[in-house]
PDB file of N, CA and C in Angstrom:
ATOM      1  N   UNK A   1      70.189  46.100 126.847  1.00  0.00           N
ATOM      2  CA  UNK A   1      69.856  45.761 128.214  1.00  0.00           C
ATOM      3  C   UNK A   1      68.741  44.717 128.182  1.00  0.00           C
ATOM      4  N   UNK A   2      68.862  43.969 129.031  1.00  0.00           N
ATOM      5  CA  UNK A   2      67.823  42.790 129.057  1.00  0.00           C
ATOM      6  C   UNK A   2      66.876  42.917 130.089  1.00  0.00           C
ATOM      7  N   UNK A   3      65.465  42.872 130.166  1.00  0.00           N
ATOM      8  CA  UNK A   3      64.553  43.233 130.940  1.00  0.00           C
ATOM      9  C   UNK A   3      63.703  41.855 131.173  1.00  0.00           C
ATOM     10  N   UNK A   4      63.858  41.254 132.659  1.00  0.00           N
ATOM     11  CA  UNK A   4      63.202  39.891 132.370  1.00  0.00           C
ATOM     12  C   UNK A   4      61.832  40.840 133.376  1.00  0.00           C
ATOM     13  N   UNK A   5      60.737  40.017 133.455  1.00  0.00           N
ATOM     14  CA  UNK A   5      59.708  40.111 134.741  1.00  0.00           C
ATOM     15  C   UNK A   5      59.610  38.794 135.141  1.00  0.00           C
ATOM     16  N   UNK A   6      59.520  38.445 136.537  1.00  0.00           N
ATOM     17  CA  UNK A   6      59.421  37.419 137.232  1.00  0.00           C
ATOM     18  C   UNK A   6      58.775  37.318 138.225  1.00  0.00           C
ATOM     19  N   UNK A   7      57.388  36.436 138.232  1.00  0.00           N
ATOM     20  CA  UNK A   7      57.096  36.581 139.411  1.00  0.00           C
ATOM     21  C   UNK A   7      57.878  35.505 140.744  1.00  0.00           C
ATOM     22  N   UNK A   8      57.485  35.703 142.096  1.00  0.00           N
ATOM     23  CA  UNK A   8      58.424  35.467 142.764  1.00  0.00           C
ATOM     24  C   UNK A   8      57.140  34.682 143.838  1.00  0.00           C
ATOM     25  N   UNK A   9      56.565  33.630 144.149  1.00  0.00           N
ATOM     26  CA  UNK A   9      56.180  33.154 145.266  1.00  0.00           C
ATOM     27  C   UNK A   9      56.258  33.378 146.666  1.00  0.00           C
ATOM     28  N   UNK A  10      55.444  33.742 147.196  1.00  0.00           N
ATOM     29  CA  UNK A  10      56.120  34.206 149.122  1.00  0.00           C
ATOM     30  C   UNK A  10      54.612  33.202 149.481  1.00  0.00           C
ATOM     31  N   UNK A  11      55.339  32.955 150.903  1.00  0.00           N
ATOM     32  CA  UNK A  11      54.190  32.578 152.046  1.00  0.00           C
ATOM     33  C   UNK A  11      52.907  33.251 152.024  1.00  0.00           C
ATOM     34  N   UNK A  12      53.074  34.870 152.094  1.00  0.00           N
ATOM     35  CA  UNK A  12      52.291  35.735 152.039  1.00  0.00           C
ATOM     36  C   UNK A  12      52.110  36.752 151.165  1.00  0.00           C
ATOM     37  N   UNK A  13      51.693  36.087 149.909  1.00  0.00           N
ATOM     38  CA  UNK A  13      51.357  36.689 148.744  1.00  0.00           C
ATOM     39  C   UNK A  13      53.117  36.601 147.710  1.00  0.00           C
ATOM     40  N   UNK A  14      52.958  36.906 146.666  1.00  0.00           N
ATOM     41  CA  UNK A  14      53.835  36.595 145.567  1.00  0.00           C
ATOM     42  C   UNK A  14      54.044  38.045 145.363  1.00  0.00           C
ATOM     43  N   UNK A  15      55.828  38.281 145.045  1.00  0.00           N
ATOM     44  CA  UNK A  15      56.262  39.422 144.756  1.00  0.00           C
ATOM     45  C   UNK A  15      56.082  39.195 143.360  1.00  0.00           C
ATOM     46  N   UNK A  16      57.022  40.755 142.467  1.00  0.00           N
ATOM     47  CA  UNK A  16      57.220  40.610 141.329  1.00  0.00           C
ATOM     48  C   UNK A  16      58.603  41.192 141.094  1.00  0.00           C
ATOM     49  N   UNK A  17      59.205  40.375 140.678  1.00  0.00           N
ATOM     50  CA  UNK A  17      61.319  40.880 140.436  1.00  0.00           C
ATOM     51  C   UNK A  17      61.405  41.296 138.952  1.00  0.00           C
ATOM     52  N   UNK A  18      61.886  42.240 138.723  1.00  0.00           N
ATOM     53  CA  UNK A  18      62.226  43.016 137.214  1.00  0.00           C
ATOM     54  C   UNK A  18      63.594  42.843 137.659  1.00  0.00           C
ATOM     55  N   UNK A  19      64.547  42.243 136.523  1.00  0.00           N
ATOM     56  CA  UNK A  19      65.832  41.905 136.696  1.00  0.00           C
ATOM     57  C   UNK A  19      66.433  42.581 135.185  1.00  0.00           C
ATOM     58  N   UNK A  20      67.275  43.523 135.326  1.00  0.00           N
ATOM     59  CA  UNK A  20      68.120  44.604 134.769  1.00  0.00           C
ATOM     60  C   UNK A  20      69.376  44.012 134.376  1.00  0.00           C
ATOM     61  N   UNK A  21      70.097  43.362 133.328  1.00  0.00           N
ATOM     62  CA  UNK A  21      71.066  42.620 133.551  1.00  0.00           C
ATOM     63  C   UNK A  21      71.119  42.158 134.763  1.00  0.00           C
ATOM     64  N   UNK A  22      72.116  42.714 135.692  1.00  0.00           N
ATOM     65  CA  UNK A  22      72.541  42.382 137.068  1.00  0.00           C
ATOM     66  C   UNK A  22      71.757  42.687 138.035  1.00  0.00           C
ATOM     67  N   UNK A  23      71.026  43.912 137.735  1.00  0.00           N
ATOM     68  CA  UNK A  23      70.494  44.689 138.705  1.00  0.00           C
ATOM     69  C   UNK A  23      68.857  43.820 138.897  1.00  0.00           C
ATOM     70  N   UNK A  24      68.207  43.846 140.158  1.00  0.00           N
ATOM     71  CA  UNK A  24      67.219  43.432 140.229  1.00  0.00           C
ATOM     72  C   UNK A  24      66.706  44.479 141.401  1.00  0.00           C
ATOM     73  N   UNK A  25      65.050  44.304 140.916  1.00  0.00           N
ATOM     74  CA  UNK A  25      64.017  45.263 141.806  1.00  0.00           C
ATOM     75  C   UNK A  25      62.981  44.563 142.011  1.00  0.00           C
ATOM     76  N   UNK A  26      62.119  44.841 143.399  1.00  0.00           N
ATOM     77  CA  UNK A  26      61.462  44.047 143.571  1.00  0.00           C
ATOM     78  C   UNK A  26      59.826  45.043 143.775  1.00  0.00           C
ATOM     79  N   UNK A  27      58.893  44.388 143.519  1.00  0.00           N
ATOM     80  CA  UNK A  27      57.787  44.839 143.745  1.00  0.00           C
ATOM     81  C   UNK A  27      56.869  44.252 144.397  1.00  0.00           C
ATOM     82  N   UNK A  28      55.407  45.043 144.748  1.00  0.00           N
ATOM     83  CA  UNK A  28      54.624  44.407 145.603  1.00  0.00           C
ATOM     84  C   UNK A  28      53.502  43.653 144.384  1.00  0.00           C
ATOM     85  N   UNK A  29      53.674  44.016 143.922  1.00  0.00           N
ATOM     86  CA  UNK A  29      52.252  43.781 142.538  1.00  0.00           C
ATOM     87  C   UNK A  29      52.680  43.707 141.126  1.00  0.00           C
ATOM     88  N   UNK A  30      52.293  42.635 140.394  1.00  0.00           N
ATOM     89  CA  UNK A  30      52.851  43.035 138.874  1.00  0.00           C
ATOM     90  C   UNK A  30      52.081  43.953 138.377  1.00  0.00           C
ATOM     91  N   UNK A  31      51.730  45.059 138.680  1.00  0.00           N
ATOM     92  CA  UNK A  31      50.876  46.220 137.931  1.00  0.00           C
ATOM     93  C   UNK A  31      52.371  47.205 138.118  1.00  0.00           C
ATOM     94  N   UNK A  32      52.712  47.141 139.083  1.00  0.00           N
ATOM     95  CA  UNK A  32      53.809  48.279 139.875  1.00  0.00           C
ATOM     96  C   UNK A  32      54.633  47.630 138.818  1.00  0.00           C
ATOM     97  N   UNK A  33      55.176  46.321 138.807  1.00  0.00           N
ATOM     98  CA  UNK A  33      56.293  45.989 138.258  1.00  0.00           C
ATOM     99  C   UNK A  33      56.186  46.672 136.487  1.00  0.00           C
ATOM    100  N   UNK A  34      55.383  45.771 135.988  1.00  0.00           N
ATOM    101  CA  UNK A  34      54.806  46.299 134.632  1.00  0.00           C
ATOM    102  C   UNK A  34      54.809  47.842 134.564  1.00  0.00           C
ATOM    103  N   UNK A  35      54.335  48.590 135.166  1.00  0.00           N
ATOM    104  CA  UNK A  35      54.779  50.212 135.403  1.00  0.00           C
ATOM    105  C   UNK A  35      56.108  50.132 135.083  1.00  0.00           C
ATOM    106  N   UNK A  36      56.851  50.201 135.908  1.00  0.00           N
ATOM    107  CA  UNK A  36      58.237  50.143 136.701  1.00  0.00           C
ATOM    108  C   UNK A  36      58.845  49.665 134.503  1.00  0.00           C
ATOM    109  N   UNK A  37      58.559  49.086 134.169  1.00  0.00           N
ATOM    110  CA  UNK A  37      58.979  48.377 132.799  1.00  0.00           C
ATOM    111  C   UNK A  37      58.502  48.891 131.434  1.00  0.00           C
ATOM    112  N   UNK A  38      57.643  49.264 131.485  1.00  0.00           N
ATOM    113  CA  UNK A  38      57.271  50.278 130.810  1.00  0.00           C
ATOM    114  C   UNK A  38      57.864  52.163 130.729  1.00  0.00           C
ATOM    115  N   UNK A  39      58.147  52.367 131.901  1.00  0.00           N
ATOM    116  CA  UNK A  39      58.917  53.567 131.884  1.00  0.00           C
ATOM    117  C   UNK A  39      60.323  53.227 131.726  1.00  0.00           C
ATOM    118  N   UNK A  40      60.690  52.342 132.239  1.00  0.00           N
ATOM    119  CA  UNK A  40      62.250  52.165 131.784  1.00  0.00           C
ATOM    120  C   UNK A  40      62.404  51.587 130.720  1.00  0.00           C
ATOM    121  N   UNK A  41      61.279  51.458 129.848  1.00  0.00           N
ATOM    122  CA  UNK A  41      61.892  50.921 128.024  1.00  0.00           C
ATOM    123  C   UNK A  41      61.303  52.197 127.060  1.00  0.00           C
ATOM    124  N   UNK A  42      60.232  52.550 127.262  1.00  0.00           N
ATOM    125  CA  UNK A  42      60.417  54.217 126.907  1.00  0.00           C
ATOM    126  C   UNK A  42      61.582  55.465 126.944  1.00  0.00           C
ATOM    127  N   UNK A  43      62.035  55.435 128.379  1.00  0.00           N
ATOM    128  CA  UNK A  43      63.286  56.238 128.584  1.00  0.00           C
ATOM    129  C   UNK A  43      64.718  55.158 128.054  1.00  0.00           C
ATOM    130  N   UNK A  44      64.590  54.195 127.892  1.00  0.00           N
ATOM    131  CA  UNK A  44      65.572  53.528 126.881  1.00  0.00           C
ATOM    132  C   UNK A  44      65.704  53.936 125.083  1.00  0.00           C
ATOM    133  N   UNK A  45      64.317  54.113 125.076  1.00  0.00           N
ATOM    134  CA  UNK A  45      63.905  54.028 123.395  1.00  0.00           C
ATOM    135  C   UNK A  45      63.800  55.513 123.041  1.00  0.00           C
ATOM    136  N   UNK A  46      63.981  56.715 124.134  1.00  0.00           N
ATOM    137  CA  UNK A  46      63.853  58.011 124.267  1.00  0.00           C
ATOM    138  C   UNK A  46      65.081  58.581 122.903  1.00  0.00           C
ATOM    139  N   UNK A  47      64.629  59.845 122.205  1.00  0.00           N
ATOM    140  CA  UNK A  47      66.152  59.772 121.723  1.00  0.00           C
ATOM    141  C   UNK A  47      66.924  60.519 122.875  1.00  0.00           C
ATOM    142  N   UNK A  48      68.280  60.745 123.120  1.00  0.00           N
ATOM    143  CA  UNK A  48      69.068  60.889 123.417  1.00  0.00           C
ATOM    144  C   UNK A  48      70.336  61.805 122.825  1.00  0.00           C
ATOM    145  N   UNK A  49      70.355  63.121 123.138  1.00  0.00           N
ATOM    146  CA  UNK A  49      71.300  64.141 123.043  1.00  0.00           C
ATOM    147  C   UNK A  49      72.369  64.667 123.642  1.00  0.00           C
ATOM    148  N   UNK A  50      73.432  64.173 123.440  1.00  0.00           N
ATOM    149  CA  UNK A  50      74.618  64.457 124.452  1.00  0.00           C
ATOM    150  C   UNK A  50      75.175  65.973 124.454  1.00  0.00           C
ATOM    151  N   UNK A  51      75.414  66.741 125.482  1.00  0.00           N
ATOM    152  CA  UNK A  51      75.442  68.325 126.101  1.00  0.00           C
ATOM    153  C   UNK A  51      76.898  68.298 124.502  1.00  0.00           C
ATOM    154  N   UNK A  52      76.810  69.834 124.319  1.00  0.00           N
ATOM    155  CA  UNK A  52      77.188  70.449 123.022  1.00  0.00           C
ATOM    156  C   UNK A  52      78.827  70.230 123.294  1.00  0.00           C
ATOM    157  N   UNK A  53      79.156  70.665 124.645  1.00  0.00           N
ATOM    158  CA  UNK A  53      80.924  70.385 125.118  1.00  0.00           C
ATOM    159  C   UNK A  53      81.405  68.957 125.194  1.00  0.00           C
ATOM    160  N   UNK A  54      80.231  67.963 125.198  1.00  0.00           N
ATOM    161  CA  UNK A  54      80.623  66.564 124.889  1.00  0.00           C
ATOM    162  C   UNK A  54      80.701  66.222 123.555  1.00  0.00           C
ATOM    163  N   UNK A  55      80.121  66.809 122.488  1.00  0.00           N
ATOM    164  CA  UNK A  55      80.306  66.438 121.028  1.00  0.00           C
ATOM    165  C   UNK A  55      81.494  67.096 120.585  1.00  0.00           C
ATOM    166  N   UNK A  56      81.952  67.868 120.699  1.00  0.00           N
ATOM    167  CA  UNK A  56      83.004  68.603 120.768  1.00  0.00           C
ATOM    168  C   UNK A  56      84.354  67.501 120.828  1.00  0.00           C
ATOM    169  N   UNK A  57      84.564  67.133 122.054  1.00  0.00           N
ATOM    170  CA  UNK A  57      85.365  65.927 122.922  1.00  0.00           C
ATOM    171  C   UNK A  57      85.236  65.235 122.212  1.00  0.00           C
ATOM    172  N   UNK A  58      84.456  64.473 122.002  1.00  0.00           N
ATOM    173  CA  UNK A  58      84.508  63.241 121.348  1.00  0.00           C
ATOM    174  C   UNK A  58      84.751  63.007 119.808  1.00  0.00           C
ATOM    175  N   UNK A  59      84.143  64.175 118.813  1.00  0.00           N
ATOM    176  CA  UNK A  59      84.220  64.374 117.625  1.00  0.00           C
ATOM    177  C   UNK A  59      85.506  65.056 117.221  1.00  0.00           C
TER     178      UNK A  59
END
């Protein structure tokens, strides 16, 4: 997954866009955004255990 940060220019103050492949989110502050990016590359990098009736299935 590709994780860009971008900030975004406004009239009244500058957002911050975290863009998810396709998906994009927008924030009020790059502190929020940077948050926001930091928990979603942790829970990316998390390990990951698939339920016991799915190994089953698949194996």
């Amino acid at each position: 997954m590709n994780i860009l940060l971008k900030e975004l220019p406004r009239p009244h103050g500058n957002q911050w866009q975290v863009r998810l492949d396709q998906h994009v989110v927008t924030f009020r502050s790059e502190s929020e955004a940077r948050a926001f990016v930091s928990t979603l590359q942790a829970r990316l990098q998390a390990p990951h255990v698939f339920p016991e009736h799915q190994q089953r299935a698949v194996g």
